[in-house]
PDB file of N, CA and C in Angstrom:
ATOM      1  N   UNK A   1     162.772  73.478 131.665  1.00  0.00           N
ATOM      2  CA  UNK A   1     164.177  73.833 131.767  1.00  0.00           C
ATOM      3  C   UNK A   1     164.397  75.175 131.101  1.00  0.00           C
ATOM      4  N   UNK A   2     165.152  76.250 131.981  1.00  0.00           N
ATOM      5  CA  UNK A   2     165.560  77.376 131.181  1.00  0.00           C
ATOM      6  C   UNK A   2     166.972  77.834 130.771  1.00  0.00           C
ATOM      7  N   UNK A   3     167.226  77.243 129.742  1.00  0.00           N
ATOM      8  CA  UNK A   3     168.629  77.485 129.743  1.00  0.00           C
ATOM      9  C   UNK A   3     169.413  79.024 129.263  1.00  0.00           C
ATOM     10  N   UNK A   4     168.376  79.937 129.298  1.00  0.00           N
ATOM     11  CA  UNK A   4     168.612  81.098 128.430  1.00  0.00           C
ATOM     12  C   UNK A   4     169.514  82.101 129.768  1.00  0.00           C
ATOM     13  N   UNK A   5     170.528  82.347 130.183  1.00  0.00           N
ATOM     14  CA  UNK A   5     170.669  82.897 131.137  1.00  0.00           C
ATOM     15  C   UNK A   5     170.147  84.526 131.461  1.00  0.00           C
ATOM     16  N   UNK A   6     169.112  84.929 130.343  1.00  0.00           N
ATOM     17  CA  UNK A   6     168.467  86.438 130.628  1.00  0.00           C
ATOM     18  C   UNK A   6     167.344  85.913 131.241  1.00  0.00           C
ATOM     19  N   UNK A   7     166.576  84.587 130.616  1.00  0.00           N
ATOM     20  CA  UNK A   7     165.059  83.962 131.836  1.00  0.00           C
ATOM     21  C   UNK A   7     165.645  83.716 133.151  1.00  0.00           C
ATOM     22  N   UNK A   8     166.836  83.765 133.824  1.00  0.00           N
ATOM     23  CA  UNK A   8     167.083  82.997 134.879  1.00  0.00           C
ATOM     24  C   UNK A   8     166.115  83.622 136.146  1.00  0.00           C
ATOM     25  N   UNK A   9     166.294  85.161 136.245  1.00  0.00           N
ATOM     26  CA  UNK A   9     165.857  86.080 137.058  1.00  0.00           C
ATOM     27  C   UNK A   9     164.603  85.317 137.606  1.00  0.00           C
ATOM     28  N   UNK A  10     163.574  85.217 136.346  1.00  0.00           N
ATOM     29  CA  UNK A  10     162.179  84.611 136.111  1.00  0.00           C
ATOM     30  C   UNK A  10     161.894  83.603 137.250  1.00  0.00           C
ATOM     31  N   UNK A  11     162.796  82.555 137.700  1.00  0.00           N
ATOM     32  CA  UNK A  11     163.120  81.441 138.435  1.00  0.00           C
ATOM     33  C   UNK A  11     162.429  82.029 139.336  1.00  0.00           C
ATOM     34  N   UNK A  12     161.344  80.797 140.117  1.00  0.00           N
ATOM     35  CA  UNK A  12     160.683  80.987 141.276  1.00  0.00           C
ATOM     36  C   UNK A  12     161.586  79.684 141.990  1.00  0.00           C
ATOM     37  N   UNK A  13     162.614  80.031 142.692  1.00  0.00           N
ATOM     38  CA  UNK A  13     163.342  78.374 143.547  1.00  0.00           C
ATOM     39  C   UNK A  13     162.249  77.967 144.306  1.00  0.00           C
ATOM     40  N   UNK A  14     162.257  76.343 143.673  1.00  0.00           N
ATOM     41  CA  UNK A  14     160.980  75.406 144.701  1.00  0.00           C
ATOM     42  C   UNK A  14     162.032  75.036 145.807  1.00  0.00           C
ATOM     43  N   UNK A  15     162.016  74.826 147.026  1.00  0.00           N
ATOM     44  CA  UNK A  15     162.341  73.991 148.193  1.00  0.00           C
ATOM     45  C   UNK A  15     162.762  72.485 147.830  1.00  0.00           C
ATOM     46  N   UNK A  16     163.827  72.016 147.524  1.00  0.00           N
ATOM     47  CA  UNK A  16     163.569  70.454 147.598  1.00  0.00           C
ATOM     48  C   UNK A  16     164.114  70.372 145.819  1.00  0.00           C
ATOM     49  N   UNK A  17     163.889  71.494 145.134  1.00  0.00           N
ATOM     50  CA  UNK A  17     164.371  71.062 143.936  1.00  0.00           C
ATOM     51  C   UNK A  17     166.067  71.143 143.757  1.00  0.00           C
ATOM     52  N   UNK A  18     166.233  70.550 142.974  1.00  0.00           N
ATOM     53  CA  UNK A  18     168.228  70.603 142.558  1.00  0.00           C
ATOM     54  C   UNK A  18     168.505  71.360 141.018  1.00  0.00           C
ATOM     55  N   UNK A  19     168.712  72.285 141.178  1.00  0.00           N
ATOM     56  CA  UNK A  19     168.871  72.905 139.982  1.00  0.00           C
ATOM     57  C   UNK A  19     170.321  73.279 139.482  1.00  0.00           C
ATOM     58  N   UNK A  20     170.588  72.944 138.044  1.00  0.00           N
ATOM     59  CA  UNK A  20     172.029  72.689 137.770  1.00  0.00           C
ATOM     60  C   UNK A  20     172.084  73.876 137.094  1.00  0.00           C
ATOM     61  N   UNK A  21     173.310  74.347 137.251  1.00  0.00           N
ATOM     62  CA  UNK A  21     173.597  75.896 136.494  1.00  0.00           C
ATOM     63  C   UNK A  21     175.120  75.462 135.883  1.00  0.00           C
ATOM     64  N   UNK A  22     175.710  76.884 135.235  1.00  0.00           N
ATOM     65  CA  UNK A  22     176.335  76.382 134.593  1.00  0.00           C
ATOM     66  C   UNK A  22     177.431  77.197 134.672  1.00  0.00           C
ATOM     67  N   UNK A  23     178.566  77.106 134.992  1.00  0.00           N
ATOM     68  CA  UNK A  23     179.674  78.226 135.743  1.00  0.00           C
ATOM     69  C   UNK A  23     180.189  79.603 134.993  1.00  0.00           C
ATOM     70  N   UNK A  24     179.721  79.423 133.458  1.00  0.00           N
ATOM     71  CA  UNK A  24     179.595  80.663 132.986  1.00  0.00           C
ATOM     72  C   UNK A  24     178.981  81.742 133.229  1.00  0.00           C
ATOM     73  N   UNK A  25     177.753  81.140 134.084  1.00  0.00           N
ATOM     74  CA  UNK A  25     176.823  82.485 134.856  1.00  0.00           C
ATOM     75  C   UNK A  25     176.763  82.111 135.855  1.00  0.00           C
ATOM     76  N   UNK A  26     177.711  81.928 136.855  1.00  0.00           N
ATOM     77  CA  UNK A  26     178.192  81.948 138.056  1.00  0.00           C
ATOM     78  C   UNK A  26     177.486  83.268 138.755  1.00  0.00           C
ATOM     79  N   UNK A  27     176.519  83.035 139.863  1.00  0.00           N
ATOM     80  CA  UNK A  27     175.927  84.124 140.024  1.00  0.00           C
ATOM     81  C   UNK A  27     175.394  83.840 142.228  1.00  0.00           C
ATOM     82  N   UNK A  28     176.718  84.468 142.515  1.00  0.00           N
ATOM     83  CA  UNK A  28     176.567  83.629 144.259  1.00  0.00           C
ATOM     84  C   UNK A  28     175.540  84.227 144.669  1.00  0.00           C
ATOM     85  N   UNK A  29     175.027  85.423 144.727  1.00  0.00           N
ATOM     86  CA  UNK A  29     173.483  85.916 145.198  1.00  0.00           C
ATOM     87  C   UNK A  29     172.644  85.386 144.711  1.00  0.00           C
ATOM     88  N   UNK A  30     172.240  85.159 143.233  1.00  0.00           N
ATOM     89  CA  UNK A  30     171.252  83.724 142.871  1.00  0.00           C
ATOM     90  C   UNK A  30     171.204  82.454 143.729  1.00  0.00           C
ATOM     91  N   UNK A  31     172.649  82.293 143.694  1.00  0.00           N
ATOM     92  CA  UNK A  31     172.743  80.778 144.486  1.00  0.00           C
ATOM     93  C   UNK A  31     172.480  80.583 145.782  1.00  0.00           C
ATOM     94  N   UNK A  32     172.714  82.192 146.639  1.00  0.00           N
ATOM     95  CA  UNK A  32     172.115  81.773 148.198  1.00  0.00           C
ATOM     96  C   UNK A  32     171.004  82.246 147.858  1.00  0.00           C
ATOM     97  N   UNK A  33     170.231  82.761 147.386  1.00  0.00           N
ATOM     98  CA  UNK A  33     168.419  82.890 147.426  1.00  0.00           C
ATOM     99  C   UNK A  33     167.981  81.757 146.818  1.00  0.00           C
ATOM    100  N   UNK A  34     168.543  80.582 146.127  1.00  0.00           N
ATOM    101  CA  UNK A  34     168.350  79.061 146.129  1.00  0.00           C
ATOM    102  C   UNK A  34     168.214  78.582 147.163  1.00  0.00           C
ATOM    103  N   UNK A  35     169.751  78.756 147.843  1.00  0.00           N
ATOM    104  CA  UNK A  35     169.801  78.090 149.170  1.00  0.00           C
ATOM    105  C   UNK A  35     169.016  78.959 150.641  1.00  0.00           C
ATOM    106  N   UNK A  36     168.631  79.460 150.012  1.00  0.00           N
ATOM    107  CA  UNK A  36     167.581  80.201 150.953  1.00  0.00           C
ATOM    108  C   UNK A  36     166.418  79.830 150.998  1.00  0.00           C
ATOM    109  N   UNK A  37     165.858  79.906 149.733  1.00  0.00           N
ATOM    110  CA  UNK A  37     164.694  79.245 149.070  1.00  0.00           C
ATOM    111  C   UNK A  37     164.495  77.458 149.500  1.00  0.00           C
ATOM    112  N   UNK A  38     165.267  76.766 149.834  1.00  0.00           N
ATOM    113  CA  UNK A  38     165.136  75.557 150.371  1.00  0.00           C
ATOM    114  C   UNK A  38     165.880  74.343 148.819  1.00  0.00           C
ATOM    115  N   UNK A  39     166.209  75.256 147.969  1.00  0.00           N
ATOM    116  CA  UNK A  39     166.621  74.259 146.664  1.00  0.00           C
ATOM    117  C   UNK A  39     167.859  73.791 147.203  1.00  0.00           C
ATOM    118  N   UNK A  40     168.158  73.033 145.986  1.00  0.00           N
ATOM    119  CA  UNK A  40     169.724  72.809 145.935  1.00  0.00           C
ATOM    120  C   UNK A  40     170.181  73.046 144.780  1.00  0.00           C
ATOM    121  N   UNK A  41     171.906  72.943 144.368  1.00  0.00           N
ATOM    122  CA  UNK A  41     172.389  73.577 143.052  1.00  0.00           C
ATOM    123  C   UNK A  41     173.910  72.198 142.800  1.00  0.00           C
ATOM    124  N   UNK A  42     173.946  72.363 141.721  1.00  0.00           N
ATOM    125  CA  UNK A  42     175.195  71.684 141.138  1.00  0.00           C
ATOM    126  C   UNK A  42     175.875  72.671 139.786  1.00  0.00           C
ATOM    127  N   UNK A  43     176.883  72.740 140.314  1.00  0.00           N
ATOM    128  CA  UNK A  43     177.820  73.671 139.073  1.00  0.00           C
ATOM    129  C   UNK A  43     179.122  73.341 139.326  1.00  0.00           C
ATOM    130  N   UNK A  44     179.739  73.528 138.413  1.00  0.00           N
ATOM    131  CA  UNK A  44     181.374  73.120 138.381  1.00  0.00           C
ATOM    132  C   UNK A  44     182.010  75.056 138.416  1.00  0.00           C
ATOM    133  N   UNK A  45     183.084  74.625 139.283  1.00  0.00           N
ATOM    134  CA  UNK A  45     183.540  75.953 139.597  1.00  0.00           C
ATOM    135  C   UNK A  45     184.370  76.475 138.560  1.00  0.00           C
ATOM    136  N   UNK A  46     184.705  77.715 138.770  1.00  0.00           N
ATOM    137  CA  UNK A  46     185.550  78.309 137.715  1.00  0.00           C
ATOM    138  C   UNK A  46     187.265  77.876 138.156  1.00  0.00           C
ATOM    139  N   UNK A  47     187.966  77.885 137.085  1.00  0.00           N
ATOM    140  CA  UNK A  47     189.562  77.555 137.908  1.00  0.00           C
ATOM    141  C   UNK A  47     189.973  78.992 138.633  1.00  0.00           C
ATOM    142  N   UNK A  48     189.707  79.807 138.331  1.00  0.00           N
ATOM    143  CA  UNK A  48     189.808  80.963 139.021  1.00  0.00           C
ATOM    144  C   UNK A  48     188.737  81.445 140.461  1.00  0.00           C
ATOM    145  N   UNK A  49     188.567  80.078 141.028  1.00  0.00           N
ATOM    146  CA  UNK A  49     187.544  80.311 142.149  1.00  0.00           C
ATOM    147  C   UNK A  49     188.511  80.073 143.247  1.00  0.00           C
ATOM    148  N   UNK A  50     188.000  80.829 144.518  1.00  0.00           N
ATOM    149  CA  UNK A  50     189.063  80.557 145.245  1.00  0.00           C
ATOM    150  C   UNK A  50     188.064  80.708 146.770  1.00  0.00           C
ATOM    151  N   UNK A  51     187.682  79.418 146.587  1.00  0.00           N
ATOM    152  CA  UNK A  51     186.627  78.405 147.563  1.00  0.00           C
ATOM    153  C   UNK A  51     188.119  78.536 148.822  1.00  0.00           C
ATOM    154  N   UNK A  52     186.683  78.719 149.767  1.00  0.00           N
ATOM    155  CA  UNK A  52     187.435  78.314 151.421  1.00  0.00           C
ATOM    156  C   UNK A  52     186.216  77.790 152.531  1.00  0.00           C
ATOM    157  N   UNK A  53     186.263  76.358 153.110  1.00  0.00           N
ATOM    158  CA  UNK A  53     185.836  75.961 154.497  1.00  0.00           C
ATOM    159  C   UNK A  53     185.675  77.192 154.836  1.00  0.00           C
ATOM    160  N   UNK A  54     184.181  77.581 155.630  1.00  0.00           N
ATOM    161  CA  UNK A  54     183.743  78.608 156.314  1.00  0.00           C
ATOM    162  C   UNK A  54     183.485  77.525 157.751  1.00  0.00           C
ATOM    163  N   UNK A  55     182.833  76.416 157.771  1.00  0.00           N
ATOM    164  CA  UNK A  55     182.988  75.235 158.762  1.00  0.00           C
ATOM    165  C   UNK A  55     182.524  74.121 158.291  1.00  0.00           C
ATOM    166  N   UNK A  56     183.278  73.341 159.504  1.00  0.00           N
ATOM    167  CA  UNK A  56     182.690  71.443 158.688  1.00  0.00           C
ATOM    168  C   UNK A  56     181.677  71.031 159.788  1.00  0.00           C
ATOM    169  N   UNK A  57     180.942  70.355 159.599  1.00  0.00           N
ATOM    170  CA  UNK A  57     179.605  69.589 160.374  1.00  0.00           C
ATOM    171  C   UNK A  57     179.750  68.553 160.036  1.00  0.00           C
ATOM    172  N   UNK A  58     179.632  67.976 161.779  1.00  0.00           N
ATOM    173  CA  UNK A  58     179.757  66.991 162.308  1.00  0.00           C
ATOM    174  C   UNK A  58     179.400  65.938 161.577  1.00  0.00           C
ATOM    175  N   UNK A  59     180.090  64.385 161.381  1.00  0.00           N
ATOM    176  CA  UNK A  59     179.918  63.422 160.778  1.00  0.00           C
ATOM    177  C   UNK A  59     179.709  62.657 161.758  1.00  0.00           C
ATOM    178  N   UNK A  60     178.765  61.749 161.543  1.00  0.00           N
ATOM    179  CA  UNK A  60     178.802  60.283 162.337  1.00  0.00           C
ATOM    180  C   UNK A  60     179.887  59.246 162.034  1.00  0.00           C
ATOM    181  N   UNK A  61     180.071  58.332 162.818  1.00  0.00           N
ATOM    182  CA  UNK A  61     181.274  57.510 163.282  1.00  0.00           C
ATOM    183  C   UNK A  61     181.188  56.803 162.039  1.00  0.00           C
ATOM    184  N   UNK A  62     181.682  56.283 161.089  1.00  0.00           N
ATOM    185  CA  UNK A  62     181.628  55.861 160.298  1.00  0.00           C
ATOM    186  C   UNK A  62     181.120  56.215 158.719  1.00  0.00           C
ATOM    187  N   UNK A  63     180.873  57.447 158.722  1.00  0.00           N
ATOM    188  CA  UNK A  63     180.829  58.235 158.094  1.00  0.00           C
ATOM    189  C   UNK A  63     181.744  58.425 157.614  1.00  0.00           C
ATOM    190  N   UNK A  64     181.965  59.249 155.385  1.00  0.00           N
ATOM    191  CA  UNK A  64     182.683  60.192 155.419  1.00  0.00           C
ATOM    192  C   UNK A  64     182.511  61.729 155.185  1.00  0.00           C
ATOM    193  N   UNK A  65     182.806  62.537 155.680  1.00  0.00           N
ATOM    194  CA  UNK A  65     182.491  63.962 154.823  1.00  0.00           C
ATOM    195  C   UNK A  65     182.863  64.368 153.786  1.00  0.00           C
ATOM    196  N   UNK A  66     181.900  65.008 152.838  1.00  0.00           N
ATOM    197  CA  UNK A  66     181.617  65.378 151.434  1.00  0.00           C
ATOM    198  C   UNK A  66     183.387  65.964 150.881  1.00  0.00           C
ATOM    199  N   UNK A  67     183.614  67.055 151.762  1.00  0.00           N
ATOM    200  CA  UNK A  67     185.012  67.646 151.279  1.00  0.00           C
ATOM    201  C   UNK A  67     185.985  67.736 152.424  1.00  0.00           C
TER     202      UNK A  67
END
């Protein structure tokens, strides 16, 4: 685990891993070369974020969707 946010750079993203960050170093080009990289991420947003649906994908019938 690296919690030092100057090692972050260092980060080689594995595919398949979930890596939790922490919204003080909120960093969206890190986060799509995660999601590029095949990882995943969990962080709590800033209240000053101002998130928007780009699109929703398709749910099955009985399904619910995430947001």
């Amino acid at each position: 685990m690296i919690s030092v946010p100057d090692e972050s750079p260092r980060i080689i993203f594995e595919a398949g891993v979930i890596y939790i960050t922490d919204r003080g170093y909120l960093d969206f080009e890190r986060l799509y070369a995660l999601d590029q990289a095949g990882g995943f991420f969990v962080t709590r947003a800033k209240r000053n974020l101002d998130a928007r649906r780009l699109y929703s994908a398709l749910v099955e019938r009985g399904q619910r969707p995430d947001l």
